[in-house]
Protein backbone atom coordinates (compact mmCIF):
# COMPACT_ATOMS: atom_id res chain seq x y z
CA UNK A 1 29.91 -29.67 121.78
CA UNK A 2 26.05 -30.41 122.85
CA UNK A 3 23.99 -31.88 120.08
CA UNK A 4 20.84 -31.35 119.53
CA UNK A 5 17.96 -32.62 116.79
CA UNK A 6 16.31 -30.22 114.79
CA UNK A 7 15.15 -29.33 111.31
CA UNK A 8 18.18 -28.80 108.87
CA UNK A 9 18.89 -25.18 108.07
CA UNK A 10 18.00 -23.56 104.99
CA UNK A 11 20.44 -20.53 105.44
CA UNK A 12 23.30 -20.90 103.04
CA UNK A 13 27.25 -21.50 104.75
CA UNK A 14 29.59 -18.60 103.39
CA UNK A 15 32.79 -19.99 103.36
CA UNK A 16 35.59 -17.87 103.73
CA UNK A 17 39.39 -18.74 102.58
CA UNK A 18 42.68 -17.25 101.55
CA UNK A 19 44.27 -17.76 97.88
CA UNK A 20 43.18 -20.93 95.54
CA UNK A 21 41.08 -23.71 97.20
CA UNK A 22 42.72 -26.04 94.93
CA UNK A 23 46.00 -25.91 96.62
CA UNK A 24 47.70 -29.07 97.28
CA UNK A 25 48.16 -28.71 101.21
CA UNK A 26 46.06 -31.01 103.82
CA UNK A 27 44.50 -27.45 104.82
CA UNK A 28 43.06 -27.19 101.52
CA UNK A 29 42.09 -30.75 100.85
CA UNK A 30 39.78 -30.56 104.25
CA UNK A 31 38.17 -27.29 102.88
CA UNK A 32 37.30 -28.83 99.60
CA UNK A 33 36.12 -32.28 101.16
CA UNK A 34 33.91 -30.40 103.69
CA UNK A 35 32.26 -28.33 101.20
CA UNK A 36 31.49 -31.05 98.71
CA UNK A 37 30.17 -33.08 101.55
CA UNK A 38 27.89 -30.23 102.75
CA UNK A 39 26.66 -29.77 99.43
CA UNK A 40 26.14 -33.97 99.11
CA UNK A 41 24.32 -33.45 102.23
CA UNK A 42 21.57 -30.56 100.59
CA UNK A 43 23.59 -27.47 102.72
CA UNK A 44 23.82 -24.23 100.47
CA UNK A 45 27.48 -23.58 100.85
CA UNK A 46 28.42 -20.36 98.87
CA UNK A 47 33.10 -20.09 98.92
CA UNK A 48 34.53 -16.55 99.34
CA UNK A 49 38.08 -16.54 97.91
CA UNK A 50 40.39 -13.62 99.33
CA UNK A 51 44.10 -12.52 98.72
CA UNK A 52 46.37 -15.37 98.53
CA UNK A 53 49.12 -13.04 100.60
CA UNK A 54 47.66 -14.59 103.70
CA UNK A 55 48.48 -15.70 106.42
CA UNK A 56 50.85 -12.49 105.78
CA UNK A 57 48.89 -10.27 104.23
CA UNK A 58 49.21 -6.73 102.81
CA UNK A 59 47.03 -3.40 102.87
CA UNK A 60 45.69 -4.54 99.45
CA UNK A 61 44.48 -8.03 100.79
CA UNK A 62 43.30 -6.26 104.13
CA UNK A 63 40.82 -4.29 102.00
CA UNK A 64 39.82 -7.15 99.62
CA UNK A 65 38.97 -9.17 102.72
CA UNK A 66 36.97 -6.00 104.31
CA UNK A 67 34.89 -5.46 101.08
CA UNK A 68 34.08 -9.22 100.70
CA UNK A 69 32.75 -9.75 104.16
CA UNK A 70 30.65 -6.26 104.02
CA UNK A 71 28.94 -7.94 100.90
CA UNK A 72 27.76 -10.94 103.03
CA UNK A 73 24.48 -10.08 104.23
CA UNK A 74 23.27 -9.86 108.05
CA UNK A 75 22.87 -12.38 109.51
CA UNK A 76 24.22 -14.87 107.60
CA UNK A 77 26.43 -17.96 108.66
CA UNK A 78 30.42 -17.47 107.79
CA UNK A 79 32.87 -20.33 108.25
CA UNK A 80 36.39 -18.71 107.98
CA UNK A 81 39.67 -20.20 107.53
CA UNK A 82 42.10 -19.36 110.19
CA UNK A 83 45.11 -19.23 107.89
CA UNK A 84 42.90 -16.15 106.94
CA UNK A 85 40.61 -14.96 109.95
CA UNK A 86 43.68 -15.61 112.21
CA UNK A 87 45.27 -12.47 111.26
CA UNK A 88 42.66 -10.09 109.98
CA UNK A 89 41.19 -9.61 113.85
CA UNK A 90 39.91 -5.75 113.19
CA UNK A 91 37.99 -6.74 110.09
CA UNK A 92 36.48 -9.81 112.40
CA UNK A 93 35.74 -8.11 114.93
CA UNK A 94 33.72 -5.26 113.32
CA UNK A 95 31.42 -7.94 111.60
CA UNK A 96 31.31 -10.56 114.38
CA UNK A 97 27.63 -8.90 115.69
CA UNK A 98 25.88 -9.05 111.58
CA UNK A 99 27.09 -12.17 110.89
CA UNK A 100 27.49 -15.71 112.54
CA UNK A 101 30.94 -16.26 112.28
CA UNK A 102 32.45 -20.01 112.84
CA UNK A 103 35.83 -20.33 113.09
CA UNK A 104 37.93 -23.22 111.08
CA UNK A 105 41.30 -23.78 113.02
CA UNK A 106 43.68 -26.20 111.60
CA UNK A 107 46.15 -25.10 113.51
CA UNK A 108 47.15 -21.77 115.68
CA UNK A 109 48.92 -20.16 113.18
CA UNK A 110 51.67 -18.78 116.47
CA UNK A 111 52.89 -22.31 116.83
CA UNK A 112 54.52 -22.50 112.60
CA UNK A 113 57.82 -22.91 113.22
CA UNK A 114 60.42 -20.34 112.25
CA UNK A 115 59.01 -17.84 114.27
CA UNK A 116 60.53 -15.55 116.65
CA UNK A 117 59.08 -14.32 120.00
CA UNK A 118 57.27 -11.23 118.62
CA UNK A 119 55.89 -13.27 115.76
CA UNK A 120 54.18 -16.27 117.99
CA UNK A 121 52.81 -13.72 120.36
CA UNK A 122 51.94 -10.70 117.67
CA UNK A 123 50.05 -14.21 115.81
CA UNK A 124 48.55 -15.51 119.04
CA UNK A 125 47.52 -11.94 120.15
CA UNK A 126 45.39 -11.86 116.97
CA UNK A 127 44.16 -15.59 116.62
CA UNK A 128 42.87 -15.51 119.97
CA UNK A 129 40.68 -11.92 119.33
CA UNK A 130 39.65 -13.33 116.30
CA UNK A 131 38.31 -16.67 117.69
CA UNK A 132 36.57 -14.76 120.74
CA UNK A 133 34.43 -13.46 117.80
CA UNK A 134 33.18 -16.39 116.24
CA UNK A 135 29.91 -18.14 117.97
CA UNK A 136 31.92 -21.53 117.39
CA UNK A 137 35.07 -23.15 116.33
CA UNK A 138 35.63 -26.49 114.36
CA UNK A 139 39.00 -27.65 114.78
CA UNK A 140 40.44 -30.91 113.50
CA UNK A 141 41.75 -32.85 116.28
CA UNK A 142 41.19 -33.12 120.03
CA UNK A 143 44.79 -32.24 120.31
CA UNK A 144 43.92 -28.54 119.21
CA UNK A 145 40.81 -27.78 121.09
CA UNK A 146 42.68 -28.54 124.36
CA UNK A 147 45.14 -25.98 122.91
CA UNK A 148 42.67 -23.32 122.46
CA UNK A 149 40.90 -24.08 125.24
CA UNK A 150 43.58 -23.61 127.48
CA UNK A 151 46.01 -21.15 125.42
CA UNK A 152 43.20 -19.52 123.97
CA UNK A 153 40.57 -19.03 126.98
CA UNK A 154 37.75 -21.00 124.37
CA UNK A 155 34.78 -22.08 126.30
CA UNK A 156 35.15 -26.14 125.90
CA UNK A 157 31.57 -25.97 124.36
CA UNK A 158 32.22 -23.39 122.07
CA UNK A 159 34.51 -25.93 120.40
CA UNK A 160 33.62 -28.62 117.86
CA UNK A 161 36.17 -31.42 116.71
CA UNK A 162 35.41 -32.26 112.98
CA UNK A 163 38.58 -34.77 112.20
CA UNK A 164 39.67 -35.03 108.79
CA UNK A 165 37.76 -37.72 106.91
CA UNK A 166 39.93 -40.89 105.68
CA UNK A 167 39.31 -42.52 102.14
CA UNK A 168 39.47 -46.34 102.09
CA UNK A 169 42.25 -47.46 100.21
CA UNK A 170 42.85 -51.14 98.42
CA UNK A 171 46.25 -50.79 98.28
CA UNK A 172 48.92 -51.95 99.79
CA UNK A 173 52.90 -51.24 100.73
CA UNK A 174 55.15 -52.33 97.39
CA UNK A 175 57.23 -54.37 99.35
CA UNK A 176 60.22 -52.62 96.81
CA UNK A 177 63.80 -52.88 96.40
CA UNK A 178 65.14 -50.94 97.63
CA UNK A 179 62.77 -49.82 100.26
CA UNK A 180 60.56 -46.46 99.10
CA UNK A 181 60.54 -43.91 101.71
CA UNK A 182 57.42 -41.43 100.89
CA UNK A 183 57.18 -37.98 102.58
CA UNK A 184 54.21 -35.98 102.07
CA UNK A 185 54.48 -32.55 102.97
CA UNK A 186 54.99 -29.16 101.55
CA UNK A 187 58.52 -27.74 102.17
CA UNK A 188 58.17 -25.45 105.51
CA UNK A 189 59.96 -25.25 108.60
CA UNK A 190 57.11 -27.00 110.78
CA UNK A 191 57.55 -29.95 108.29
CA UNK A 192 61.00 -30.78 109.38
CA UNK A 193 62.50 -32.26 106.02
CA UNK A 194 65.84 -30.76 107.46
CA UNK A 195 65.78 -33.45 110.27
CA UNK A 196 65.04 -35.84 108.03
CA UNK A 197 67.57 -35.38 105.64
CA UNK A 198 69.95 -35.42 108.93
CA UNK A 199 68.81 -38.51 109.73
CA UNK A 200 69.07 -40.25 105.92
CA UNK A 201 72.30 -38.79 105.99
CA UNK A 202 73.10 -41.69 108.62
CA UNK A 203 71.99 -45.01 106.74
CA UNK A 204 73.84 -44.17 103.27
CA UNK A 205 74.88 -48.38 104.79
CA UNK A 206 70.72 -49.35 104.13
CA UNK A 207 69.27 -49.91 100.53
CA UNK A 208 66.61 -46.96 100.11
CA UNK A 209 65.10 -44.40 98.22
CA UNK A 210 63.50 -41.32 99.25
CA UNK A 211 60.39 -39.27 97.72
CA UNK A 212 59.77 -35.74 99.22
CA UNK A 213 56.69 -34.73 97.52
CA UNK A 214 55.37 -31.61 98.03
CA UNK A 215 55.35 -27.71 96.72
CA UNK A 216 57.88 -25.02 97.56
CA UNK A 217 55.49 -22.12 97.45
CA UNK A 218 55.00 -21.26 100.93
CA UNK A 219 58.91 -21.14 101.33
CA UNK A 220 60.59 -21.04 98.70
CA UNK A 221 64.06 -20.01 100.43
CA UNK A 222 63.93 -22.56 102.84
CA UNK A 223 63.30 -24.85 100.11
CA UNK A 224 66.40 -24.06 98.35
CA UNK A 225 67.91 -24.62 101.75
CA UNK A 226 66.57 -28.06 102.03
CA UNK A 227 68.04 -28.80 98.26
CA UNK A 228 71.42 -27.70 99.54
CA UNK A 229 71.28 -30.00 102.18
CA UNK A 230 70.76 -33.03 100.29
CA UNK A 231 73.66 -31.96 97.87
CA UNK A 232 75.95 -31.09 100.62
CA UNK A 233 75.68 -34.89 102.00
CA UNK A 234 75.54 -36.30 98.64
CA UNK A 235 72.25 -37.63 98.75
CA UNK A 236 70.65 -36.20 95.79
CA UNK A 237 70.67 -39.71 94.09
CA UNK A 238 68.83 -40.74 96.58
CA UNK A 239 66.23 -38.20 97.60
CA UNK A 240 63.38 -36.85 94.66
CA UNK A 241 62.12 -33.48 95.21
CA UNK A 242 59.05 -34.10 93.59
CA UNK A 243 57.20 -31.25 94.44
CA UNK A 244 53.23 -31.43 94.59
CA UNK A 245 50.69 -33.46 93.03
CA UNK A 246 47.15 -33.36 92.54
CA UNK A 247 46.81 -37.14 92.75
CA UNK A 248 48.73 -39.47 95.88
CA UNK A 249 47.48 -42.32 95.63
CA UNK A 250 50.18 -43.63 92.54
CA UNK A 251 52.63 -42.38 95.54
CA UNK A 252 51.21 -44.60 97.99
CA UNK A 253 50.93 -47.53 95.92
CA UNK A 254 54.69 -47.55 95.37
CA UNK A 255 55.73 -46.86 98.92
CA UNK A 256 56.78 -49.36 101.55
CA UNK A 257 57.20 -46.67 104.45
CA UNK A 258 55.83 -43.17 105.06
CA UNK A 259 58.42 -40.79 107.30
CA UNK A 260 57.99 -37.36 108.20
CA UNK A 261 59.06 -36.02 111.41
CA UNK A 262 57.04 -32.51 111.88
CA UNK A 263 57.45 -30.26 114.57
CA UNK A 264 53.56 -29.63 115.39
CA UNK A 265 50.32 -31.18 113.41
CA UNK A 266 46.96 -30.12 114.16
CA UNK A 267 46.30 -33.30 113.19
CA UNK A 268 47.84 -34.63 109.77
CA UNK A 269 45.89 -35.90 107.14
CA UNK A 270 49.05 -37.44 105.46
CA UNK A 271 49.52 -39.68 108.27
CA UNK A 272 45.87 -41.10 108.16
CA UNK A 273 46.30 -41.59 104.42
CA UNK A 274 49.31 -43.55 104.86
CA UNK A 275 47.75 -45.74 107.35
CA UNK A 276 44.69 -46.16 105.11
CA UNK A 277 47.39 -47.60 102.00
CA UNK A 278 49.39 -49.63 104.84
CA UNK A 279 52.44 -48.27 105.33
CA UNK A 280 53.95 -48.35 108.50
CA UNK A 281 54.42 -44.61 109.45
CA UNK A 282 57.63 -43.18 111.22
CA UNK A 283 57.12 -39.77 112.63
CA UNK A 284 57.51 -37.43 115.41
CA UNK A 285 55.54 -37.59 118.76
CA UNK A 286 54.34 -33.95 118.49
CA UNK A 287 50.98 -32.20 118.01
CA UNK A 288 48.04 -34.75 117.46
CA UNK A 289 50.29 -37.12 115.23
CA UNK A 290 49.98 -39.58 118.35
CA UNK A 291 46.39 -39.27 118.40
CA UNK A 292 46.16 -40.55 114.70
CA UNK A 293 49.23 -43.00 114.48
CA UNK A 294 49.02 -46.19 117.65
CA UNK A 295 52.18 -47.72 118.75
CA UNK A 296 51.40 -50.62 116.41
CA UNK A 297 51.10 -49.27 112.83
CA UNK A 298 54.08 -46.71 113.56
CA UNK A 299 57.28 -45.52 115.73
CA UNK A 300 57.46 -42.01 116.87
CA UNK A 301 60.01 -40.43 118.04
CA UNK A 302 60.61 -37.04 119.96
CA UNK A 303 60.32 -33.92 117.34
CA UNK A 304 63.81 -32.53 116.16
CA UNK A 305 66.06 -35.81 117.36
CA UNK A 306 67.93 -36.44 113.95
CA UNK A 307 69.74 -39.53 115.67
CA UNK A 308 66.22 -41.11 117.16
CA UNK A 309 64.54 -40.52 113.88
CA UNK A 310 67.82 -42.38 112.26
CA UNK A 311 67.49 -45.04 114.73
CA UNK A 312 63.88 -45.97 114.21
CA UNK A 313 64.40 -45.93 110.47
CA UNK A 314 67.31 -48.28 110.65
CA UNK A 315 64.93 -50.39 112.82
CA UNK A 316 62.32 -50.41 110.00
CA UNK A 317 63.95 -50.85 107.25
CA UNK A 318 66.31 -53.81 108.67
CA UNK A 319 63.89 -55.68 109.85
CA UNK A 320 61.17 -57.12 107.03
CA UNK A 321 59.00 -58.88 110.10
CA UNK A 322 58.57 -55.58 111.74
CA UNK A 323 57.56 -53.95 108.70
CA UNK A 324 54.83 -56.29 108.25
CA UNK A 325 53.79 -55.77 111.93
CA UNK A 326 53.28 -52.62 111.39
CA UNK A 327 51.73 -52.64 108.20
CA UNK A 328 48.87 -54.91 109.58
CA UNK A 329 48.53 -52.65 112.19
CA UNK A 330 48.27 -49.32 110.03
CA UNK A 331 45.52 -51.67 108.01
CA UNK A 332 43.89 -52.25 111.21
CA UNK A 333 44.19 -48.64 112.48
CA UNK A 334 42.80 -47.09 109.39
CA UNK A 335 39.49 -49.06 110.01
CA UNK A 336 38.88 -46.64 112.79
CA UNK A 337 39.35 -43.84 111.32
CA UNK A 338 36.81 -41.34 110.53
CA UNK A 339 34.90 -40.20 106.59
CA UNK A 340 34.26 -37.17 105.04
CA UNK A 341 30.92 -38.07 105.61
CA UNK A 342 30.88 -38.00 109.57
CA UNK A 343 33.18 -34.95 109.35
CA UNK A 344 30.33 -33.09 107.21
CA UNK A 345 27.32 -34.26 109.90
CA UNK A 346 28.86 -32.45 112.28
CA UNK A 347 29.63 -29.41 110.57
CA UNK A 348 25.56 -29.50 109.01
CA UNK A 349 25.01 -30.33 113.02
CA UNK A 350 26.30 -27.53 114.36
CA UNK A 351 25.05 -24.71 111.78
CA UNK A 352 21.74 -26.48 112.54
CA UNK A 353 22.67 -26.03 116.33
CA UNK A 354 23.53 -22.37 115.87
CA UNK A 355 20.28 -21.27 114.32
CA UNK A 356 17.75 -23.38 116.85
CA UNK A 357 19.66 -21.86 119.85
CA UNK A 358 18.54 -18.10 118.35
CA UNK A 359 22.95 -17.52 118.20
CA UNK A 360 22.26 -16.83 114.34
């Protein structure tokens, strides 16, 4: 997106989410960065919580969410969350002329895995109204503007990349025995902890343990699911269900090697956080996961392939002079990465942008 100078804004950001912005997901941990960094950087930012029932919501959240937008006043600027504004495109659309809407897509919510036919296109039907509303949309990885720009129709200008910010980290791999495996990730279908646990189920031969942290609330059946299957191939011994935590960094520090094998990531925070501690990351080449994680801090391997997954972990965790390959080059990697700082210029940039061009 063109940037231009100009004075910085005095109109306030409303910033519009779904449920509690202190939920332990990488969705939520952007939201909260970017708004404390707005506010570091003198920006008015003013958060509008809605139902927590979305990105599924009910006729009781679906009026909540009307009412709180018509109390915004005209004009104003309104940063939404697309795990909310995704699927609420009639309430969008009747207040995309009053206010200045700007979209915040993580990820489009049609490509969550689990979905059937009607569901991706029913989802993409609505995302892509929704974001036709908004005057611009932040996304968090090159990866997913190319998708909305050409799944979406999104003018390529209309689109601003805001990466997740990276804290620098002192610490380093544990160098344990056994090895730890770490998996951060709450327990969903687009996480693939099922193709993990396939692929642990393999190298019962290799000293290791296993550390799935992450919360159950988004699917709590499949879950349960994922519990079975770690019982059924006697791994529980070996694998910790964990659940969330509000602080990582103790799970770094103890970790030698960070796995997870999604099946799409907008961009993955988790994966930048590992790199920032050191630890050599194993993971699946889908999504924007290859734009954050270079050949030499990880291995990737193609998403759902239990037996390449397998096969790259036996490589890892055999082989101690690999492992501190790659952990030099996650160190390495991490120095490039972006802060919350940079992340919140841009943002401030762009509301700055919107007002000087007259779009709000």
């Amino acid at each position: 997106m063109e940037r231009i100078k100009s004075a910085v804004s005095t109109l306030p950001l409303y910033f519009v989410f779904p449920g509690d912005l202190d939920t332990p997901t990488g969705g939520y941990h952007y939201d909260r960065r970017l708004i404390s960094e707005l506010r570091a950087l003198s920006k008015e930012v003013i958060p509008v919580a809605l139902s927590d029932r979305f990105p599924t919501p009910d006729q009781d959240a679906l009026v909540d969410a009307e009412q709180k937008l018509s109390a915004i006043p005209d004009d104003a600027q309104v940063m939404m969350d697309g795990l909310a504004m995704g699927v609420m495109d009639q309430i969008v659309s009747r207040h995309a002329r009053r206010l200045c809407l700007i979209a915040l897509c993580h990820h489009p919510l049609s490509l969550e895995a689990g979905l059937n036919a009607a569901q991706q296109d029913a989802l993409h039907h609505s995302e892509k109204r929704s974001l036709h509303c908004a005057r611009a949309t932040v996304v968090t990885s090159p990866h997913t503007a190319e998708i909305l720009r050409t799944q979406f129709d999104l003018d390529t200008n209309s689109i601003l990349v805001a990466c997740p910010g990276t804290d620098r980290s002192e610490f380093a791999p544990c160098l344990g025995s056994p090895p730890q495996l770490l998996t951060v990730a709450s327990l969903t279908r687009r996480k693939a902890h099922d193709v993990l646990i396939e692929s642990l189920a393999s190298l019962t031969d290799l000293p290791w343990q296993a550390r799935f942290v992450g919360g159950d609330h988004f699917d709590r059946e499949w879950a349960q699911q994922l519990q079975a299957q770690v019982n059924q191939q006697q791994l529980a011994r070996r694998i910790d269900f964990v659940g969330a935590v509000d602080n990582l960094q103790p799970e770094y520090q103890q970790a030698d090697l960070f796995v997870l094998p999604s099946r799409f990531e907008g961009y993955g925070m988790v994966f930048a956080e590992a790199l920032a501690a050191g630890l050599p990351v194993i993971a699946a080449r889908a999504g924007a996961v290859p734009d954050v994680v270079p050949a030499s801090a990880g291995i990737l391997v193609p998403a759902d392939d239990a037996e390449a997954l397998a096969a790259a972990l036996r490589k890892v965790l055999s082989d101690s002079t690999l492992r501190q390959d790659l952990q030099s080059g996650a160190r390495q990697a991490a120095l490039a990465l972006p802060g919350w700082r940079d992340s919140a210029l841009l943002v401030q940039q762009l509301t700055e942008e919107l007002v000087n061009r007259s779009k709000c």
